[in-house]
Protein backbone atom coordinates (compact mmCIF):
# COMPACT_ATOMS: atom_id res chain seq x y z
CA UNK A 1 -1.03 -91.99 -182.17
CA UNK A 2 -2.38 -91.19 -178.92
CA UNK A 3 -6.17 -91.67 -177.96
CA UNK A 4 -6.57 -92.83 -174.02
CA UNK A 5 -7.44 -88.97 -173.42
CA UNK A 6 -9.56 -86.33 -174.10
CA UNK A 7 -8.14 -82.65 -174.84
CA UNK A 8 -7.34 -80.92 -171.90
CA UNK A 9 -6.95 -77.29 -173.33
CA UNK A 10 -9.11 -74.93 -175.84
CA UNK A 11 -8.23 -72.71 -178.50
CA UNK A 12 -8.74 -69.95 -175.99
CA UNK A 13 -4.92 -69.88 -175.70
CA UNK A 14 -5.30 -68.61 -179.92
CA UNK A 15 -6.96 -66.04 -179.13
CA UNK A 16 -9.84 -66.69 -181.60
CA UNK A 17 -12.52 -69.75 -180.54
CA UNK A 18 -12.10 -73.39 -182.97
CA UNK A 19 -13.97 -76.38 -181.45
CA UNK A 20 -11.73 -78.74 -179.31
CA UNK A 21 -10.17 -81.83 -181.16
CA UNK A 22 -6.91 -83.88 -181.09
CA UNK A 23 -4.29 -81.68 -184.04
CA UNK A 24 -1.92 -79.52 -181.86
CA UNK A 25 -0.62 -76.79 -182.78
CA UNK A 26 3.36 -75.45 -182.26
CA UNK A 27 3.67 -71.88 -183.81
CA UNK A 28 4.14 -68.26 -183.13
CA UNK A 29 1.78 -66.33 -180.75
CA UNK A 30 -1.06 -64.60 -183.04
CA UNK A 31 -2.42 -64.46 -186.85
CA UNK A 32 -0.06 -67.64 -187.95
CA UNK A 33 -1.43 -69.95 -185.52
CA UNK A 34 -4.99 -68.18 -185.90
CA UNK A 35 -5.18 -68.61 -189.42
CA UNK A 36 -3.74 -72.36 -188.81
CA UNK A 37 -6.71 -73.14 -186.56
CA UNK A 38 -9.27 -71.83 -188.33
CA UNK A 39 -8.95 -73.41 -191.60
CA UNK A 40 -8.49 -76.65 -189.10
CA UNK A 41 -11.87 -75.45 -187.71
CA UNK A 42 -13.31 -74.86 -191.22
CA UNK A 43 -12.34 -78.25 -192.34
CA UNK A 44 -14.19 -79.65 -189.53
CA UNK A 45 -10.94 -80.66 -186.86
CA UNK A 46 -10.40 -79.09 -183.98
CA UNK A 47 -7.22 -78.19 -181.53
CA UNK A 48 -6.14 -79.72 -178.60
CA UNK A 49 -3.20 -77.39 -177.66
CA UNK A 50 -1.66 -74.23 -178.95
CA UNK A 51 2.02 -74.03 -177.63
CA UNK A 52 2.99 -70.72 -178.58
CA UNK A 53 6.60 -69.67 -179.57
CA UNK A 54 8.28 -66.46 -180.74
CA UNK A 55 9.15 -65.32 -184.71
CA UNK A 56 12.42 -65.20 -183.98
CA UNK A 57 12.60 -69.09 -182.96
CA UNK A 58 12.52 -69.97 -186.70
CA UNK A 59 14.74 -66.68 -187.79
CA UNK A 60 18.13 -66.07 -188.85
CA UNK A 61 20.21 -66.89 -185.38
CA UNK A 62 17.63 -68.37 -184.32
CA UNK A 63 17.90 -72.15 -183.16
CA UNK A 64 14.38 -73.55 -182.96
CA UNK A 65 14.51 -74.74 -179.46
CA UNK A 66 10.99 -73.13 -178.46
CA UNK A 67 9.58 -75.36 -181.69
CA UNK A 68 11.76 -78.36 -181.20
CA UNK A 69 10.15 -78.17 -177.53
CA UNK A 70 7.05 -78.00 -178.35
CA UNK A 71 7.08 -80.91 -180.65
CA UNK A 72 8.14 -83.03 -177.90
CA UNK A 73 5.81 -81.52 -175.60
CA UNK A 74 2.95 -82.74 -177.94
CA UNK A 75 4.36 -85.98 -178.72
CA UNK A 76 3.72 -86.74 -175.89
CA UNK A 77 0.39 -85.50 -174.86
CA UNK A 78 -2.13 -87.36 -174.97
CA UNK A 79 -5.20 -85.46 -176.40
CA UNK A 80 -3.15 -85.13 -179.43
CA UNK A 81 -3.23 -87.18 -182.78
CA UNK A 82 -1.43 -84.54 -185.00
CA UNK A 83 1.03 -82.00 -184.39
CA UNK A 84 0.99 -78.88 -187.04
CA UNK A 85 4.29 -77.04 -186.86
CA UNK A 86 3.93 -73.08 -188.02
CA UNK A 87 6.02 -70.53 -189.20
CA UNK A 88 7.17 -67.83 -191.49
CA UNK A 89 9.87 -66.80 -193.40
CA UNK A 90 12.59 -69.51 -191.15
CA UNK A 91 16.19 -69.69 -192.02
CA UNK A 92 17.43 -72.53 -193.54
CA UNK A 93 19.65 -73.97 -190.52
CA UNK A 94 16.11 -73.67 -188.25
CA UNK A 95 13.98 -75.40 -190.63
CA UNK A 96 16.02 -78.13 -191.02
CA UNK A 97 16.09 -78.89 -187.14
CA UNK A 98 12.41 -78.74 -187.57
CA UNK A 99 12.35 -81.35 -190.23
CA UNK A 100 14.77 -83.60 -188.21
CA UNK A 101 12.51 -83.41 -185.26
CA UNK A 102 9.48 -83.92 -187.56
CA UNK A 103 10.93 -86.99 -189.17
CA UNK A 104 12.10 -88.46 -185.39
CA UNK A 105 8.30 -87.57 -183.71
CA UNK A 106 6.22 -90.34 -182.72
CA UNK A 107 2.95 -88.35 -183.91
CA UNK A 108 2.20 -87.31 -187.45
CA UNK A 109 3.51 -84.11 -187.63
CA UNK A 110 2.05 -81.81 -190.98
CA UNK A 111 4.76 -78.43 -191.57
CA UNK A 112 3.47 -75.47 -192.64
CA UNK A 113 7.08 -73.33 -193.37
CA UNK A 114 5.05 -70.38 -195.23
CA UNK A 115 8.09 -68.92 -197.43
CA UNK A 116 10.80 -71.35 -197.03
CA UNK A 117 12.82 -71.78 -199.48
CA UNK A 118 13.67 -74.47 -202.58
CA UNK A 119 16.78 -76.14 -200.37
CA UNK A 120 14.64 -76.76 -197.33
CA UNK A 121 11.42 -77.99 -199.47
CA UNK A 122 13.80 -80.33 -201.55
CA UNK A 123 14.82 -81.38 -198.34
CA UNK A 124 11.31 -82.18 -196.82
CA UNK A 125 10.88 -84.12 -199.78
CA UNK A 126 14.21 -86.45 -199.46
CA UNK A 127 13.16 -87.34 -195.54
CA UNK A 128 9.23 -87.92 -196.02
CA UNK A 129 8.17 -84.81 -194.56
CA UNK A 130 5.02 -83.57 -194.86
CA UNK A 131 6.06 -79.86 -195.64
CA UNK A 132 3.48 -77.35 -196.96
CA UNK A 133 4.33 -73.53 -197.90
CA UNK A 134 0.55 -72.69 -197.65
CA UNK A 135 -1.39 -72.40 -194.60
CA UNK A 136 -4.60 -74.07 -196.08
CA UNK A 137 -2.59 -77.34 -197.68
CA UNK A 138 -1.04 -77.48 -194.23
CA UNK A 139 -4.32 -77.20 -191.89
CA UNK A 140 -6.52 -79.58 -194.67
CA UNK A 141 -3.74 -82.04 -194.53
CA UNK A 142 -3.44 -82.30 -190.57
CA UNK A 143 -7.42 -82.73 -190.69
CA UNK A 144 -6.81 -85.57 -193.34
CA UNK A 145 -4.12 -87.13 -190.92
CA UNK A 146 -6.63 -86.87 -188.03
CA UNK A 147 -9.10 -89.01 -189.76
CA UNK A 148 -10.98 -86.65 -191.78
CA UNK A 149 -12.20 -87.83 -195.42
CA UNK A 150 -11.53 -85.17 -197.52
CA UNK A 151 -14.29 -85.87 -199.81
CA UNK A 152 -16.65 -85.06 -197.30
CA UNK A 153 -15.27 -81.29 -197.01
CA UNK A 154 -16.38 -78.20 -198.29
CA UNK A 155 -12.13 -77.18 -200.11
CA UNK A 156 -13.53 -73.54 -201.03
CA UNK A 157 -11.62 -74.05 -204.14
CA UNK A 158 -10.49 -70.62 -205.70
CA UNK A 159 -13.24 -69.09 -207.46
CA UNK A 160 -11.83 -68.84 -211.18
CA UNK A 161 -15.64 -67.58 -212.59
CA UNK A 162 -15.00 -64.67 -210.28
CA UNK A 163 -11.03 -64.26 -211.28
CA UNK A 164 -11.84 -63.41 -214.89
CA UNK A 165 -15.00 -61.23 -214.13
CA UNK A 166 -12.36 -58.98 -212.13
CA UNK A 167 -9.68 -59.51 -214.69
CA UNK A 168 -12.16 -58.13 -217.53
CA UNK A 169 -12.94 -55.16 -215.64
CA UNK A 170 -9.63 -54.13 -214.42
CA UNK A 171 -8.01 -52.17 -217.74
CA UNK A 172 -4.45 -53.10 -219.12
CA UNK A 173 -3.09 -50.40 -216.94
CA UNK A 174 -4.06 -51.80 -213.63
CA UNK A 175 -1.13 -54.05 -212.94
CA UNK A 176 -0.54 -53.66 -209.32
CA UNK A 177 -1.30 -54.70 -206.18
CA UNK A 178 -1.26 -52.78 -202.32
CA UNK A 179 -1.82 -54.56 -199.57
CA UNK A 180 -2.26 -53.09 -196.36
CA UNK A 181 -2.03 -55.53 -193.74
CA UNK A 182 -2.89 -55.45 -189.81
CA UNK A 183 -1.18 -58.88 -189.42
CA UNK A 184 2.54 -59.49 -190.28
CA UNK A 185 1.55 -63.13 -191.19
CA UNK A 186 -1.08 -62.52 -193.53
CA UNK A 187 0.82 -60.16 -195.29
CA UNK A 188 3.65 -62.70 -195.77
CA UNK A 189 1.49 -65.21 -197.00
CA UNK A 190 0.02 -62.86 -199.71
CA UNK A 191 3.69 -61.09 -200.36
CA UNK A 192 4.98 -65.04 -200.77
CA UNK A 193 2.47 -65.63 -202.97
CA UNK A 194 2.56 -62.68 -205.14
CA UNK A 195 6.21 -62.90 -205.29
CA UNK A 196 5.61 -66.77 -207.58
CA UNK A 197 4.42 -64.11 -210.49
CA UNK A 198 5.39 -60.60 -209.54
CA UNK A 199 9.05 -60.93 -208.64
CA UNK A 200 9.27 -57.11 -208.70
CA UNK A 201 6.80 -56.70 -205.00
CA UNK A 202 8.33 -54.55 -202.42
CA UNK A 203 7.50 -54.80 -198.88
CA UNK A 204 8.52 -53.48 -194.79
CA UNK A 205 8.44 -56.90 -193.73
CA UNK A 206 12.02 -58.44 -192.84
CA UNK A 207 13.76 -61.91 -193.89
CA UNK A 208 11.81 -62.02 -197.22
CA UNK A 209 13.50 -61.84 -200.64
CA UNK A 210 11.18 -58.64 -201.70
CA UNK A 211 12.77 -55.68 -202.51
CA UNK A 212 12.12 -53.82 -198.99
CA UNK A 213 10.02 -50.03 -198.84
CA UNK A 214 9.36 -47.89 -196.18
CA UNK A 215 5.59 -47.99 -195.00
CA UNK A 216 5.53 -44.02 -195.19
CA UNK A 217 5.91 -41.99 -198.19
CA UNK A 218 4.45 -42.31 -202.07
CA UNK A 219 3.95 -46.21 -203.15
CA UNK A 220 4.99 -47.36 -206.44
CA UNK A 221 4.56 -50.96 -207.75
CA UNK A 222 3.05 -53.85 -205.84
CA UNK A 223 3.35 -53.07 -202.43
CA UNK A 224 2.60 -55.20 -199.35
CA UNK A 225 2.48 -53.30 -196.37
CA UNK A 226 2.40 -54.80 -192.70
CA UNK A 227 0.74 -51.95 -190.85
CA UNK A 228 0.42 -53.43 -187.15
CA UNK A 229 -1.28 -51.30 -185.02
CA UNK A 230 -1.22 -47.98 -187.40
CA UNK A 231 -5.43 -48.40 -187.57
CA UNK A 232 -8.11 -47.61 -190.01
CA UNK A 233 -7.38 -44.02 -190.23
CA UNK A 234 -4.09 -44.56 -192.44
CA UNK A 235 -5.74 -47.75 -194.22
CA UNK A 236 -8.53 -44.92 -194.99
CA UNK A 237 -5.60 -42.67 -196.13
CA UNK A 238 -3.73 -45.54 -198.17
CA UNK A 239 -7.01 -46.73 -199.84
CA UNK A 240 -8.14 -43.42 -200.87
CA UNK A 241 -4.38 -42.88 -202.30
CA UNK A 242 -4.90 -45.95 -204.12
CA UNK A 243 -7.84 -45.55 -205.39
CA UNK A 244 -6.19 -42.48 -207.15
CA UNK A 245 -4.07 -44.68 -208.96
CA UNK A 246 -4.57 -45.92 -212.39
CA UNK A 247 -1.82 -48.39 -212.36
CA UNK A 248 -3.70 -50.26 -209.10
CA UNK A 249 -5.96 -53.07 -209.77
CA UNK A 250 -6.62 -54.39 -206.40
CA UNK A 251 -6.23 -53.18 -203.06
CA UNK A 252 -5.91 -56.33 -200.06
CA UNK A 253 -6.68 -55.46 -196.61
CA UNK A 254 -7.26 -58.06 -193.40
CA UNK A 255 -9.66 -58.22 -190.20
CA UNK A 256 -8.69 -59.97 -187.43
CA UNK A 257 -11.54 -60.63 -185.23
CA UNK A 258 -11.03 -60.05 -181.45
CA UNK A 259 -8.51 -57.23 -182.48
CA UNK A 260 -11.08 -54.54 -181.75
CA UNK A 261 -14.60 -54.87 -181.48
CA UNK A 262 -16.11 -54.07 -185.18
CA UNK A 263 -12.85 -54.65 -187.40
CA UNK A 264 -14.65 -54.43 -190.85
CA UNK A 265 -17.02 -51.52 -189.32
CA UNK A 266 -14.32 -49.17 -188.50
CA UNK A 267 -12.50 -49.56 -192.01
CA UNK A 268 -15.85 -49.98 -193.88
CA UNK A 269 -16.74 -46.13 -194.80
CA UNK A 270 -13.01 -46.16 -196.02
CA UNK A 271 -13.81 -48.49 -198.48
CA UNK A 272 -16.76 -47.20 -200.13
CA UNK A 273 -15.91 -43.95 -200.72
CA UNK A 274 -12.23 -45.09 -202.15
CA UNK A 275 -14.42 -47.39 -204.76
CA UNK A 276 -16.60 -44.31 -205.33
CA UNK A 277 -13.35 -42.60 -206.13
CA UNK A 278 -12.45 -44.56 -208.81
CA UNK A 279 -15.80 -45.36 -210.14
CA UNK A 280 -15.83 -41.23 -210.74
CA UNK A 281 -12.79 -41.27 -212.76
CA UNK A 282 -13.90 -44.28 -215.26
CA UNK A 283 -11.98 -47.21 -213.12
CA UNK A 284 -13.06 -50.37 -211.33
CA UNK A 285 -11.07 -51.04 -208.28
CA UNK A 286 -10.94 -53.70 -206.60
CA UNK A 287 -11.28 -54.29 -202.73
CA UNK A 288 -10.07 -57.89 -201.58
CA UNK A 289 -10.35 -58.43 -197.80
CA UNK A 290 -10.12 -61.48 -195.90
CA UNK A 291 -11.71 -62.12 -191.88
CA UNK A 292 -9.47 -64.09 -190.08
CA UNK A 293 -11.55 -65.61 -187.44
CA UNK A 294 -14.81 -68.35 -187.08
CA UNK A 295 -18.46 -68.06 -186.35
CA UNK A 296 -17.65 -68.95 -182.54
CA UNK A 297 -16.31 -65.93 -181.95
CA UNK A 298 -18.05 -62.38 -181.38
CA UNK A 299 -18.43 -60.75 -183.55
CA UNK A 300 -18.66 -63.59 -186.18
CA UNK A 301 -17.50 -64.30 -189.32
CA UNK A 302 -20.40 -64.22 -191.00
CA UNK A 303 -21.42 -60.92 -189.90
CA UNK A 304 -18.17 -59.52 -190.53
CA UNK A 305 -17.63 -61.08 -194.19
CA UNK A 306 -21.24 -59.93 -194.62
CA UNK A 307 -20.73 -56.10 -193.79
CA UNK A 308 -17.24 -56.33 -195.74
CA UNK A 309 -19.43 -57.80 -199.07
CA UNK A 310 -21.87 -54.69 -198.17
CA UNK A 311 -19.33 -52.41 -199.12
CA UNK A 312 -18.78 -53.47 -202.49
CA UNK A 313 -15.72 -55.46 -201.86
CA UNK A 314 -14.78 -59.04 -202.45
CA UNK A 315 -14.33 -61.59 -199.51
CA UNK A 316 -11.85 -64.48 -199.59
CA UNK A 317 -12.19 -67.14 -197.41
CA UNK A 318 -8.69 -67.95 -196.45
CA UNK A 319 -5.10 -66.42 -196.08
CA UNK A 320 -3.87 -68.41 -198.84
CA UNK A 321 -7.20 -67.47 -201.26
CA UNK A 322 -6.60 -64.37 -200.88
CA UNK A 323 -2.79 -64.00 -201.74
CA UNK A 324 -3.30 -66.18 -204.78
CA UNK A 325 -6.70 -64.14 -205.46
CA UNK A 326 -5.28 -60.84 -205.39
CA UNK A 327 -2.40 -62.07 -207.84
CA UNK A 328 -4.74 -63.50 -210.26
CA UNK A 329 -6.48 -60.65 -210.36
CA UNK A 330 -4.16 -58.90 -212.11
CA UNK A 331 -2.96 -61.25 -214.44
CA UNK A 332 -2.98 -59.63 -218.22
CA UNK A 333 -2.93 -61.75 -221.12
């Protein structure tokens, strides 16, 4: 490991503020790095460089040289102790350059592949590689390799109390899932998820195994949706359709702080009068929605998870909470 230096660079190059520390981090410019960090951050690590790359690094045609780069390029730096490698959805051939140059590194290197597949896990498994499909494993597992003792950390274990008070009010009808997503990461994450017990999802995202659906027209099933930039006007329009189904059980919906200035504000009216929607027509619905961001940055977490709770919906604490929340959820039987 290296230790003769001190960090030279923030998390300012995430976009979202995590204390300083010695775990790098090689991964795609935006939510899948963010949500990286800040479970890193939560766990009580910090980051000593972000060196971005582009989706389409780890894609299919793609031939992981910005990654494979950027592992060397931390290797040997010497502010860090642990290099996390990020991405979604990679092709086989790509991910398997990333475990060779895992395997090969001089620094403990964690993988967080978030919807690779059972060949390239399998694989992981055969060279030693620490290979997680989960962003929270992956970020609690490069604080444990920093030096961290788990036992000393607040895990946010999945709130199972709160799983079957949903499940109870949620009738037999309300089997499905929407989830309308500002981030393409976070909605992979959930949509990988969801897929382990609801093979059937449908999404607009690209290189996943879902069945794929347009993010216009009528929704049928369980749906994850990657929005972008479409706003909180058609969330408002999306929820309210939703909340006028009696097959939907629980809607998911993200906020990514720094994306605009009051993320959970401008969606928040939206949410209250889709619950009030339901409520009038003798159904619970369920809001999940999950803040991707920390208490360093402005607004804060806390006052954002806060105003979401005010609303009547529930607030997960991670990316990978919330996909396995929102599947639980709807569990019958």
């Amino acid at each position: 490991m290296n230790q003769s230096a001190q960090p030279e660079a923030t998390a300012d190059e995430l976009g979202i503020h995590v204390r300083r520390g010695r775990i790098g981090i090689v991964g795609p410019a935006g939510a899948a790095s963010q949500e990286v960090a800040a479970r890193i951050h939560d766990f009580t690590g910090g980051v000593s460089r972000h060196v971005a790359t582009t989706p389409a690094d780890l894609g299919t045609g793609g031939d992981a040289a910005e990654t494979l780069r950027g592992i060397r390029e931390l290797d040997d730096h010497a502010g860090t102790d642990v290099v996390v490698v990020v991405g979604t959805a990679p092709s086989p051939a790509a991910a398997r350059l990333v475990l060779d140059a895992a395997h090969a590194s001089g620094t403990p290197v964690v993988v967080c592949l978030v919807g690779a597949d059972a060949g390239t896990v399998a694989d992981a498994s055969t060279r030693g590689v620490d290979l997680h499909t989960r962003s929270k494993p992956a970020a609690l597992a490069a604080v444990v390799a920093s030096g961290v003792d788990p036992a000393t950390l607040d895990l946010h274990a999945l709130n199972w109390p709160l799983i079957e008070e949903v499940r109870a009010l949620l009738s037999p009808a309300q089997r499905e899932i929407r989830g309308y997503f500002t981030s393409g990461a976070l909605c992979a994450e959930a949509l990988f998820l969801a897929l382990e017990t609801h093979p059937e999802a449908a999404t607009n995202l690209v290189g996943t195994p879902a069945a794929p659906v347009a993010a216009t027209g009528a929704l049928h099933g369980t749906v994850f949706l990657d929005l972008g930039e479409a706003g909180a006007a058609e969330r408002a329009r999306l929820l309210r359709e939703a909340a006028e189904d009696p097959a939907v059980g629980v809607v998911v919906v993200d906020f990514v702080l720094g994306a605009e200035p009051d993320p959970v504000g401008a969606l928040a009216p939206a949410i209250v009068e889709a619950k009030a929607v339901a409520t009038a027509q003798g159904r619970h619905f369920e809001v999940l929605g999950y803040v991707l961001g920390t208490d360093a940055d402005e607004p804060s977490l806390a006052t954002q998870a806060d105003a979401l709770v005010a609303t009547g919906a529930t607030w997960a604490s991670s990316a990978t909470n919330t996909g396995l929340l929102a599947r639980e959820f709807v569990v019958k039987g």
